[in-house]
N, C-alpha and C. Protein backbone atom coordinates (compact mmCIF):
# COMPACT_ATOMS: atom_id res chain seq x y z
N UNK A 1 0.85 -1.19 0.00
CA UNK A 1 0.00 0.00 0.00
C UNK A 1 0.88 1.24 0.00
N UNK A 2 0.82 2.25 -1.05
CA UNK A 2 0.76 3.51 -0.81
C UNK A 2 0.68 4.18 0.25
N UNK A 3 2.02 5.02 0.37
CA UNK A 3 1.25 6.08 1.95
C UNK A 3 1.41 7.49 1.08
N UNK A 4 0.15 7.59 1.49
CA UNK A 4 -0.16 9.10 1.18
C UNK A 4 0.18 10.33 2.04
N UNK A 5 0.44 11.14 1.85
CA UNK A 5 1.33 12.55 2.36
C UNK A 5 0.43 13.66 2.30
N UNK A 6 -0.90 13.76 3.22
CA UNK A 6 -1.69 15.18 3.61
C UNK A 6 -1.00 16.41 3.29
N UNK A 7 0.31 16.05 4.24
CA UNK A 7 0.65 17.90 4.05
C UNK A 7 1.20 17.95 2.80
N UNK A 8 1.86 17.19 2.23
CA UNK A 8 2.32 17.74 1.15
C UNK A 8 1.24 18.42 -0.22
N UNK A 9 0.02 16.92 0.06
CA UNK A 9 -0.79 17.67 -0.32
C UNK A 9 -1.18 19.29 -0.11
N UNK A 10 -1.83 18.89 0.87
CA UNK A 10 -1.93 20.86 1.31
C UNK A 10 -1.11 21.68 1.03
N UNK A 11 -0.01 21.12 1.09
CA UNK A 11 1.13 22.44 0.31
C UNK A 11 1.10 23.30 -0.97
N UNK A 12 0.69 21.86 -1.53
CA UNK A 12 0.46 21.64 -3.08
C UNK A 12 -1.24 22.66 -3.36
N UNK A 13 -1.97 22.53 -2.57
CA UNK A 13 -2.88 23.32 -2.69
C UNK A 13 -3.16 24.70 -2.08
N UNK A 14 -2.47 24.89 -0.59
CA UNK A 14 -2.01 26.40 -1.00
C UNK A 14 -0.99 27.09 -1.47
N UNK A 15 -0.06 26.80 -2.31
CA UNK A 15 1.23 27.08 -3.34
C UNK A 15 -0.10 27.61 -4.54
N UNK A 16 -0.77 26.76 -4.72
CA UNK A 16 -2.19 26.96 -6.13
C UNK A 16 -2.77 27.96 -5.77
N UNK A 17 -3.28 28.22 -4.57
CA UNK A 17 -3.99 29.29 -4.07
C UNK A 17 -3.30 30.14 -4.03
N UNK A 18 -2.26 30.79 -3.54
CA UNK A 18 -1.42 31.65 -3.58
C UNK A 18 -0.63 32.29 -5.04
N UNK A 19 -0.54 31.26 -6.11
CA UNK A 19 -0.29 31.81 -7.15
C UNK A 19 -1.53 32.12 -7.95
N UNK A 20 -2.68 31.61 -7.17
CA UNK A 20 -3.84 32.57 -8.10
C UNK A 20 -4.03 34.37 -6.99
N UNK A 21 -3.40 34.03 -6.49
CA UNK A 21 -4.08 35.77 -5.89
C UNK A 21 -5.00 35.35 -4.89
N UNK A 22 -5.52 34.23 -4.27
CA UNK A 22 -6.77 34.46 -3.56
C UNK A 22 -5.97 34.47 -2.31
N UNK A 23 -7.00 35.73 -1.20
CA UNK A 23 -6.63 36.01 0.24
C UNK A 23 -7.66 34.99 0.72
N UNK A 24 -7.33 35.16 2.52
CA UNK A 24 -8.55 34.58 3.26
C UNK A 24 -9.45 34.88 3.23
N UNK A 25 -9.94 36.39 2.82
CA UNK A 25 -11.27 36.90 2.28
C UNK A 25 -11.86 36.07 1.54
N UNK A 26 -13.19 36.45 1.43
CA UNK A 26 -14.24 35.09 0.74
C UNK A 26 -14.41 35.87 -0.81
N UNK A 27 -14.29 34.82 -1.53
CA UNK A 27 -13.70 34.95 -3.03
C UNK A 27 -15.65 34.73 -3.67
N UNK A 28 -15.73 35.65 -4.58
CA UNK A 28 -16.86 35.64 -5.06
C UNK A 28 -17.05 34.77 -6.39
N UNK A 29 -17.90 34.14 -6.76
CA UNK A 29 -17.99 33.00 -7.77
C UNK A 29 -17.02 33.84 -9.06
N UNK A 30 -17.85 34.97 -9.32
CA UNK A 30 -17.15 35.25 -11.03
C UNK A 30 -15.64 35.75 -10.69
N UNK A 31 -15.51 35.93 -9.86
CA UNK A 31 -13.92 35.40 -9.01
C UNK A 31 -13.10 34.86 -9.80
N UNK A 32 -13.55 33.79 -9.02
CA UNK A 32 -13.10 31.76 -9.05
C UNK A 32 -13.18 31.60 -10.63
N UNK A 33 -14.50 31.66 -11.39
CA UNK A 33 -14.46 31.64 -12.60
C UNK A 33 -13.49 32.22 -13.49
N UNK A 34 -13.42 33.54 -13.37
CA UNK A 34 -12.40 34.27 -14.07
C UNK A 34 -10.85 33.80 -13.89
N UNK A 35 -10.39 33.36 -12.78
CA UNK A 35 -9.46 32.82 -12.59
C UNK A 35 -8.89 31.24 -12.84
N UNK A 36 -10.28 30.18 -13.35
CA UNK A 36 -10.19 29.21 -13.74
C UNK A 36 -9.33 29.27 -14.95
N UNK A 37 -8.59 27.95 -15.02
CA UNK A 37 -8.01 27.66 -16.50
C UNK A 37 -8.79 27.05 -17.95
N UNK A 38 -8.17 27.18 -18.46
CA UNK A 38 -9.15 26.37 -19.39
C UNK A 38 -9.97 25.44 -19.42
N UNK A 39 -8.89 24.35 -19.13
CA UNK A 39 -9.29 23.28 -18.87
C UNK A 39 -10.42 22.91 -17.73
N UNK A 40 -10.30 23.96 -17.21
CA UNK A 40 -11.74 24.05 -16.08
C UNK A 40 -12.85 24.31 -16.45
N UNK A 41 -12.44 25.20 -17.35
CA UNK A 41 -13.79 25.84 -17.96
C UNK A 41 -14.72 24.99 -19.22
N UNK A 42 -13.81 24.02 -19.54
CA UNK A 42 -14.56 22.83 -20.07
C UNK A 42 -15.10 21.98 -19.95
N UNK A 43 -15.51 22.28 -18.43
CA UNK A 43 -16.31 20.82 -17.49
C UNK A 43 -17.71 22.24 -17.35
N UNK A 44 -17.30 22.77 -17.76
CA UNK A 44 -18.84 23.84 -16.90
C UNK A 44 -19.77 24.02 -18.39
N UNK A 45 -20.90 24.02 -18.16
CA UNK A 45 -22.01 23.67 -19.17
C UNK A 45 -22.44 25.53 -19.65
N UNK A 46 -22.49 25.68 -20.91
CA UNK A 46 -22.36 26.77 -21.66
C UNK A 46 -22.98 26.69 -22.90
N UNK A 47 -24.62 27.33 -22.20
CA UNK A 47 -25.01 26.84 -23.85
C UNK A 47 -24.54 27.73 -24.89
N UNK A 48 -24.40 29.30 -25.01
CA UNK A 48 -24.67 29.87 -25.50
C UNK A 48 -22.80 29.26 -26.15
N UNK A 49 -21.92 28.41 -26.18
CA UNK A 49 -20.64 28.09 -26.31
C UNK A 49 -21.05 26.74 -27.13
N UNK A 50 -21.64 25.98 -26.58
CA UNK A 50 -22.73 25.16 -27.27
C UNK A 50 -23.26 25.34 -28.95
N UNK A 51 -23.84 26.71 -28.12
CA UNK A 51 -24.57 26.47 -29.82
C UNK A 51 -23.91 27.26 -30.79
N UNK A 52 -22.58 28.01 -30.54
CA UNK A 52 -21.28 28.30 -31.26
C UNK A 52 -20.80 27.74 -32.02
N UNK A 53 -20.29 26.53 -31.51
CA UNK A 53 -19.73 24.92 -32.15
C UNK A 53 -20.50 24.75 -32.43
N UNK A 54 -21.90 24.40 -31.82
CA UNK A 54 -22.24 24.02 -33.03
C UNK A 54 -22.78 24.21 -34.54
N UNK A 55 -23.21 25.48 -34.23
CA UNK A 55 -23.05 26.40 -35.81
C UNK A 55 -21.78 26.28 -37.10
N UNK A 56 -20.66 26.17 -35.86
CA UNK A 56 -19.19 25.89 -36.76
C UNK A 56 -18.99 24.47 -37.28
N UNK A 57 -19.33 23.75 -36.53
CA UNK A 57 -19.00 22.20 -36.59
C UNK A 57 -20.07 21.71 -38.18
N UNK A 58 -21.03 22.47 -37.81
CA UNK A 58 -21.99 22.29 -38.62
C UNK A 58 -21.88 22.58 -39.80
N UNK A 59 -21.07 24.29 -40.21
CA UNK A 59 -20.94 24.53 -41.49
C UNK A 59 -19.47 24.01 -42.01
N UNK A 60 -18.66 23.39 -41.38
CA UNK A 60 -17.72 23.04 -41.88
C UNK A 60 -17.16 21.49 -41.37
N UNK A 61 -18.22 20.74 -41.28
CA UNK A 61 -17.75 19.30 -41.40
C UNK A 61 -17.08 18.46 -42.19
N UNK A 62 -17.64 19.23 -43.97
CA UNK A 62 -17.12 18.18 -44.88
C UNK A 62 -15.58 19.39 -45.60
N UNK A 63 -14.52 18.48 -45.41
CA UNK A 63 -13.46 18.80 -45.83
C UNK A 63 -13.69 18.67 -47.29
N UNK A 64 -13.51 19.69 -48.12
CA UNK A 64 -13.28 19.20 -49.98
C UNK A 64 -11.83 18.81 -49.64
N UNK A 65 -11.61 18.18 -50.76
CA UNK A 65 -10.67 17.49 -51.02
C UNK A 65 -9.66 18.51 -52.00
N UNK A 66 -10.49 19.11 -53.15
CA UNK A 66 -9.78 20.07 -54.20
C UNK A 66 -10.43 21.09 -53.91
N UNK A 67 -9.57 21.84 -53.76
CA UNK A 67 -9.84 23.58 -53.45
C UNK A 67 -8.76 24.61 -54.62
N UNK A 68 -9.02 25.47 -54.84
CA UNK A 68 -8.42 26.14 -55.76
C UNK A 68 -6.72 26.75 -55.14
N UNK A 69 -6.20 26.23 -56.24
CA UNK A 69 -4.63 26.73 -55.61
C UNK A 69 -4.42 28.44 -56.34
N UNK A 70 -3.59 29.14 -55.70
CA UNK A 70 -3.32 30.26 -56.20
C UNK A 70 -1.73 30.30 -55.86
N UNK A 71 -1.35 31.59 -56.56
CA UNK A 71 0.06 31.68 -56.19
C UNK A 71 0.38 32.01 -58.10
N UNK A 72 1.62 31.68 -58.19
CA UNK A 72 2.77 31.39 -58.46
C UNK A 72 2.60 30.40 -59.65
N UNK A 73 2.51 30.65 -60.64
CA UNK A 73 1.97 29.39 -61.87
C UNK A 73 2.63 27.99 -61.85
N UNK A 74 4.20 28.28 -61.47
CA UNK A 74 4.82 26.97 -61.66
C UNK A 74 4.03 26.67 -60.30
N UNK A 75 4.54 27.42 -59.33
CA UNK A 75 3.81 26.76 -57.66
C UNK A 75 3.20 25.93 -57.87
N UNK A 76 1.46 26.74 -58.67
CA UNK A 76 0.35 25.93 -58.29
C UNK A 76 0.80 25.04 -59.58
N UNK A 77 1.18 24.60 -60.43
CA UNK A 77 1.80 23.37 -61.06
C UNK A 77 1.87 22.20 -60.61
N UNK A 78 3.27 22.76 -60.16
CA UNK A 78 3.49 21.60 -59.28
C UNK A 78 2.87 21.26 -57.79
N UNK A 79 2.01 21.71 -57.03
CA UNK A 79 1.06 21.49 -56.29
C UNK A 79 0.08 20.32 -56.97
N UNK A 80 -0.61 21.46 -58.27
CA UNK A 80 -1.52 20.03 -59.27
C UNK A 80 -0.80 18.50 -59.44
N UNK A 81 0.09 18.31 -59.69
CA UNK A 81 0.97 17.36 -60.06
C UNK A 81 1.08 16.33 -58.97
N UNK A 82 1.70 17.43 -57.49
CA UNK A 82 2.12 16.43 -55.97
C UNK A 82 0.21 15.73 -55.98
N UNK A 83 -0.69 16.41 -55.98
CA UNK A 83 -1.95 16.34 -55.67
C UNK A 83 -2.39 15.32 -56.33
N UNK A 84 -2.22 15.63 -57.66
CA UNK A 84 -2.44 14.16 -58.31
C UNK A 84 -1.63 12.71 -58.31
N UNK A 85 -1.00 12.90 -57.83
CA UNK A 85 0.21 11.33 -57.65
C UNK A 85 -0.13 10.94 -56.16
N UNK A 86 -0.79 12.31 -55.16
CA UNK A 86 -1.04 11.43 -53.91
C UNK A 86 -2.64 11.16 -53.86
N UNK A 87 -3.19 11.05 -54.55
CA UNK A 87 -5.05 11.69 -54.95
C UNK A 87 -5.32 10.13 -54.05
N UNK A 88 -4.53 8.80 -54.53
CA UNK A 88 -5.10 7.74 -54.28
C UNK A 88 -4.61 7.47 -52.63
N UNK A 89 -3.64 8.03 -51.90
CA UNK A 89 -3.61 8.30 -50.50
C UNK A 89 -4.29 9.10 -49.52
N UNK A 90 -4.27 10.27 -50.47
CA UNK A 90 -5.01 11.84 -49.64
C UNK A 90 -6.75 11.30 -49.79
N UNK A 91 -7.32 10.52 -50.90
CA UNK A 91 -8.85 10.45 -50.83
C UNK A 91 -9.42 9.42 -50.39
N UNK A 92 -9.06 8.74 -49.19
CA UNK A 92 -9.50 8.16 -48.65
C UNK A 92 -9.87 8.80 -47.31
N UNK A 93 -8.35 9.17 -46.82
CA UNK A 93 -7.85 9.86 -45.94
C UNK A 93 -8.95 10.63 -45.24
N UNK A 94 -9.40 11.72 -46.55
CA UNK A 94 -10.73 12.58 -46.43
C UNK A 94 -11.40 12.17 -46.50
N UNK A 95 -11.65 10.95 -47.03
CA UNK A 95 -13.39 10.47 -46.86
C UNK A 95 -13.39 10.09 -45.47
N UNK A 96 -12.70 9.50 -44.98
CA UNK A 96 -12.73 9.12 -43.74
C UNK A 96 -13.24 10.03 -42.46
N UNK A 97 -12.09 10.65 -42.81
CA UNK A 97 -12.21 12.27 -41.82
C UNK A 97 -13.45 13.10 -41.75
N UNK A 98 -14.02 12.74 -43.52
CA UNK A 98 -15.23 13.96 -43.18
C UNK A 98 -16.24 13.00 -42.68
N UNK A 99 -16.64 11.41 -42.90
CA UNK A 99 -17.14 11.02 -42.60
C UNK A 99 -17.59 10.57 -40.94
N UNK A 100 -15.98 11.18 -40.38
CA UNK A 100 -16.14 10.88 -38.59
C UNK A 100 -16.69 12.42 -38.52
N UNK A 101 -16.40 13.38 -39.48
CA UNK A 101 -16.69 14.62 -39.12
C UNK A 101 -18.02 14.78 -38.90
N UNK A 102 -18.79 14.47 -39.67
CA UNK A 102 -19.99 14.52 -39.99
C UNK A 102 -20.96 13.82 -38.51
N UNK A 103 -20.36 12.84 -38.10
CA UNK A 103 -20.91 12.07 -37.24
C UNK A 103 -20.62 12.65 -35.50
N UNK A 104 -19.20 13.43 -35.67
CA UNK A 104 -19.63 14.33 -34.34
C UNK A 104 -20.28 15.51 -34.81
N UNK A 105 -20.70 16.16 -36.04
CA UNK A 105 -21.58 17.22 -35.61
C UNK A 105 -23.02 16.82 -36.10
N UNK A 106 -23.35 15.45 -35.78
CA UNK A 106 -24.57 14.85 -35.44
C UNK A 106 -24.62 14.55 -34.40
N UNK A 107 -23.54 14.22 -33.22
CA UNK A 107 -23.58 14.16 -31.88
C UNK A 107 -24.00 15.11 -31.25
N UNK A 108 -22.99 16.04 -31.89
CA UNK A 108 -23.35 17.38 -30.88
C UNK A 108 -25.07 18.00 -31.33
N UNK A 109 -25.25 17.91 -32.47
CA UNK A 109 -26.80 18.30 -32.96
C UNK A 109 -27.55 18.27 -31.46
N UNK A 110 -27.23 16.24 -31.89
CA UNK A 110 -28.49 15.28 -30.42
C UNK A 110 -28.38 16.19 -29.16
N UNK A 111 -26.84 16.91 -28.79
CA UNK A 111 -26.71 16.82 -27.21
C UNK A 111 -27.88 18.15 -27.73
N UNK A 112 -27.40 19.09 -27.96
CA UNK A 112 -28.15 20.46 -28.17
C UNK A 112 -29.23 20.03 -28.47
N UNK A 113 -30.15 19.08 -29.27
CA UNK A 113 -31.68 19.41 -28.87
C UNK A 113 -31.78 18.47 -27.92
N UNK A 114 -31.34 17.49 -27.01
CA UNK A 114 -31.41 17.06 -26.51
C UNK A 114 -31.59 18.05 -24.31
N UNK A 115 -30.51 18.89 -24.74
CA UNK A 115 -30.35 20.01 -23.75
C UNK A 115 -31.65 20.57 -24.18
N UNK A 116 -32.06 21.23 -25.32
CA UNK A 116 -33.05 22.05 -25.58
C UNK A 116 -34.71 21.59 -24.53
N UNK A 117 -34.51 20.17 -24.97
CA UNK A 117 -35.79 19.39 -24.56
C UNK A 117 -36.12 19.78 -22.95
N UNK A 118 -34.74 18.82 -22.77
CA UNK A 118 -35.05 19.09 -20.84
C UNK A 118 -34.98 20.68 -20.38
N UNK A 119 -34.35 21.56 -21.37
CA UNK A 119 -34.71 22.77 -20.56
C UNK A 119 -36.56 23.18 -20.85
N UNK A 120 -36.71 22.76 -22.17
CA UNK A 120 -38.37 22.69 -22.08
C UNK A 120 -39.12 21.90 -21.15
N UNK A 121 -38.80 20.64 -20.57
CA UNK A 121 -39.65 20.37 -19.69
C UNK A 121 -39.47 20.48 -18.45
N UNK A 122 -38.08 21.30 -18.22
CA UNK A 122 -37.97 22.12 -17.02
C UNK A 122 -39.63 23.16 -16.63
N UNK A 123 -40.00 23.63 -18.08
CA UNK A 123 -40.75 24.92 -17.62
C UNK A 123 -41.89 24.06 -18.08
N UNK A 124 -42.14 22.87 -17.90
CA UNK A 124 -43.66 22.46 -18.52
C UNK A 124 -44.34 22.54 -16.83
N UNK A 125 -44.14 22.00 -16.06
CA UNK A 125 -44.95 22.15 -14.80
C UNK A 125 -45.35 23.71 -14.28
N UNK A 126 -44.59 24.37 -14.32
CA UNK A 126 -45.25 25.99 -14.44
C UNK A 126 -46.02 26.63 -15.53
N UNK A 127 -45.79 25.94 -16.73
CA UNK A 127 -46.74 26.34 -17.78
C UNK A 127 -48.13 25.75 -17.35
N UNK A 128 -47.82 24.25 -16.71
CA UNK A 128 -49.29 23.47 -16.56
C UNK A 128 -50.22 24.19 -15.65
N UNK A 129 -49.49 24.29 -14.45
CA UNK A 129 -50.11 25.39 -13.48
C UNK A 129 -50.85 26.63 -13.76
N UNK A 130 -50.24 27.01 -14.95
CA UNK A 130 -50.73 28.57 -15.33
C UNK A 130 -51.86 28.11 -16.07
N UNK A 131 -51.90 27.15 -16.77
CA UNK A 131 -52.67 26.88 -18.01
C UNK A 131 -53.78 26.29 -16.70
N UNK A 132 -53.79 25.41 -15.53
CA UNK A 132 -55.03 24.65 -15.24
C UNK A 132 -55.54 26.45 -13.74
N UNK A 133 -54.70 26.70 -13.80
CA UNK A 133 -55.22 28.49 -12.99
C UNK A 133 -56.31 28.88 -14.29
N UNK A 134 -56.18 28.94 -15.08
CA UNK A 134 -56.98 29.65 -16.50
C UNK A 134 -58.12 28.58 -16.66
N UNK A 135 -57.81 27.54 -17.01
CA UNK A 135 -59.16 26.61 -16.83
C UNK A 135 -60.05 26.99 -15.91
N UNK A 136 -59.25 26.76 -14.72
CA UNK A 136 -60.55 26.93 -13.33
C UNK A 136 -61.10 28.71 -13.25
N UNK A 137 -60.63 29.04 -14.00
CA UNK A 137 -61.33 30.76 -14.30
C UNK A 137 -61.79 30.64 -14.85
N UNK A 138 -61.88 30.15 -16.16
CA UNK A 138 -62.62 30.01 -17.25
C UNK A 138 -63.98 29.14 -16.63
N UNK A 139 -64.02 28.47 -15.97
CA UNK A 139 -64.93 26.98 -15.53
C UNK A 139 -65.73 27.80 -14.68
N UNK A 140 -64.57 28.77 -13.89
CA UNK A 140 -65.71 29.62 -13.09
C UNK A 140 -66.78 30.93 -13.76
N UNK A 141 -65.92 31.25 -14.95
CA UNK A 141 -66.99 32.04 -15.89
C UNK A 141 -68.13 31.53 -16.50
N UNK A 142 -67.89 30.11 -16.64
CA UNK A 142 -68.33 29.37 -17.24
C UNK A 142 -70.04 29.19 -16.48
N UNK A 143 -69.65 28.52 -15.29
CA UNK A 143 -70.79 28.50 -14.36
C UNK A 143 -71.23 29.88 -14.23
N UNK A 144 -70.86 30.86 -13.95
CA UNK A 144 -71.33 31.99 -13.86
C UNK A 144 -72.59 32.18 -14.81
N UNK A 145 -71.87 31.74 -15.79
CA UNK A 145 -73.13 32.77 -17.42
C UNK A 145 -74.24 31.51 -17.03
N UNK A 146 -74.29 29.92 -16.73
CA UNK A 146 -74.97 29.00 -17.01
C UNK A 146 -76.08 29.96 -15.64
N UNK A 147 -75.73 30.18 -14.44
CA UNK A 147 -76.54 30.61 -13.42
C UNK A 147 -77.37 31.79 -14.14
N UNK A 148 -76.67 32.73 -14.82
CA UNK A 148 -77.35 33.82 -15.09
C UNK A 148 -78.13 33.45 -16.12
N UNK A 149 -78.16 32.46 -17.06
CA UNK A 149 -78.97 32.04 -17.89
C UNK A 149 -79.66 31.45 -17.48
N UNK A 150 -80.01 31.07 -16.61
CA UNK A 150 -81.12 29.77 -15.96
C UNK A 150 -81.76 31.00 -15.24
N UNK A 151 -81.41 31.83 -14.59
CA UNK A 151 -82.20 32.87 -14.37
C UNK A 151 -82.73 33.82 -15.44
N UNK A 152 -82.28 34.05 -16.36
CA UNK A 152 -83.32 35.06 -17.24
C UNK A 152 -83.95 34.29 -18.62
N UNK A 153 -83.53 32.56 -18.48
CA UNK A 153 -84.53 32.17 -18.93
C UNK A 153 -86.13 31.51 -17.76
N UNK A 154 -85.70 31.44 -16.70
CA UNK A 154 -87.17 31.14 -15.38
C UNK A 154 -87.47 32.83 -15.77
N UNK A 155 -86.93 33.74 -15.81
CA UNK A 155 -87.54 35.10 -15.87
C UNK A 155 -88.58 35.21 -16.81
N UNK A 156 -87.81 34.79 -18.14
CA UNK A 156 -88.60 34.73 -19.25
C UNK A 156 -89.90 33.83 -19.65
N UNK A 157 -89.83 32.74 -18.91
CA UNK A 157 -90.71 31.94 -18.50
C UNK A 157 -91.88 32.64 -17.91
N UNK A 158 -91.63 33.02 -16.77
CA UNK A 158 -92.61 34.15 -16.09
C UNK A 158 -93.02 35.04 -16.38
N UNK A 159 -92.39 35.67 -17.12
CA UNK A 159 -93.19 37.05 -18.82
C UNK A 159 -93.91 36.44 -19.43
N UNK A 160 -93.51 34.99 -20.32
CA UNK A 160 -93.90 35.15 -21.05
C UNK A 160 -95.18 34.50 -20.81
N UNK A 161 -95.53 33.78 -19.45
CA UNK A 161 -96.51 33.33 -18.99
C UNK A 161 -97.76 34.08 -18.77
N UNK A 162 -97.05 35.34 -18.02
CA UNK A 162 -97.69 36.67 -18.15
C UNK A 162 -98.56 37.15 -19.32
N UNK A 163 -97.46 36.43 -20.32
CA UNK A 163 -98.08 37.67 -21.25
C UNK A 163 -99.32 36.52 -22.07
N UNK A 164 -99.05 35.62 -21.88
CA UNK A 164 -99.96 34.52 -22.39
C UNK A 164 -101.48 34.32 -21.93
N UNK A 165 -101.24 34.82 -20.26
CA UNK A 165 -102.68 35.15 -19.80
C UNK A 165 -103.50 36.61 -20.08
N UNK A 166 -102.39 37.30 -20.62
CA UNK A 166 -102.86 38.72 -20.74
C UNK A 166 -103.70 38.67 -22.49
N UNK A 167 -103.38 37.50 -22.92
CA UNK A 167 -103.86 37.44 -24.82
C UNK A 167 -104.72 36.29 -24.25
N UNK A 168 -105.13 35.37 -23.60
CA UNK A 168 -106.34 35.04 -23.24
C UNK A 168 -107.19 35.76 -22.76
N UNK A 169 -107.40 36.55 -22.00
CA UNK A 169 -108.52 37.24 -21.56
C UNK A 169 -109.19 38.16 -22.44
């Protein structure tokens, strides 16, 4: 078994602390953030970084293979020439490549509507709430008009009963 070494640890972690600047004062999040490394900052969830890549990933998955050379006439010459003698190495190469390409920016598509979804049914139980608050208003308008109609049709009943004895006599 391994023996493990606390303090050295701890050393090791305030030597880190100390070359970031932080005092014993209490360090505020966008702090800590701002002072993270990169590599930190790639564990923390970012949509609006998200849907960056994936805009990019998206418009540029498929590598062409022939693109227009410029320059230098002999240059691009002999460029045409190297290009064509390696065509049967280099085009596979790229099919390959664009073909894994293609397939992570169908991954990333899934995660992004996939994120999209659950942040939608994050807000479906407060939508439901609002929506069955409006029902039971509505249900209560509802009964309302049925009462007031059952009353001014017994009203009308009683007019017109009225008026039925008043054309008999």
């Amino acid at each position: 078994m391994e023996k493990i070494d606390v303090q050295e640890i701890m050393e090791g972690i305030r030597k880190e602390i100390a070359d970031r600047g932080y005092t014993k004062e209490e360090i505020s999040y966008a702090q800590a953030l701002a002072n993270m490394d990169a590599a930190s900052l790639d564990r923390c969830y970012n949509p609006r970084a998200l849907k960056m890549k994936y805009e990019y990933v998206r418009g540029h998955y498929n590598n062409p293979i022939y693109f227009e050379l410029k320059g230098n006439p002999v240059k691009v010459l002999f460029q045409k020439v190297v290009r064509r003698l390696f065509l049967f190495v280099i085009y596979p190469a790229f099919h390959f490549q664009n073909v894994y390409n293609e397939a992570v920016a169908d991954c990333i598509r899934q995660m992004k509507n996939y994120i999209e979804e659950n942040e939608q049914l994050k807000r479906m139980p407060a939508k439901m709430a609002a929506l069955e608050k409006q029902v039971r208003g509505q249900q209560e308008q509802i009964d309302e008009l049925k009462k007031e109609l059952s009353r001014c049709v017994s009203m009308g009943e009683a007019s017109s009963m009225g008026r039925e004895s008043e054309h008999e006599v």
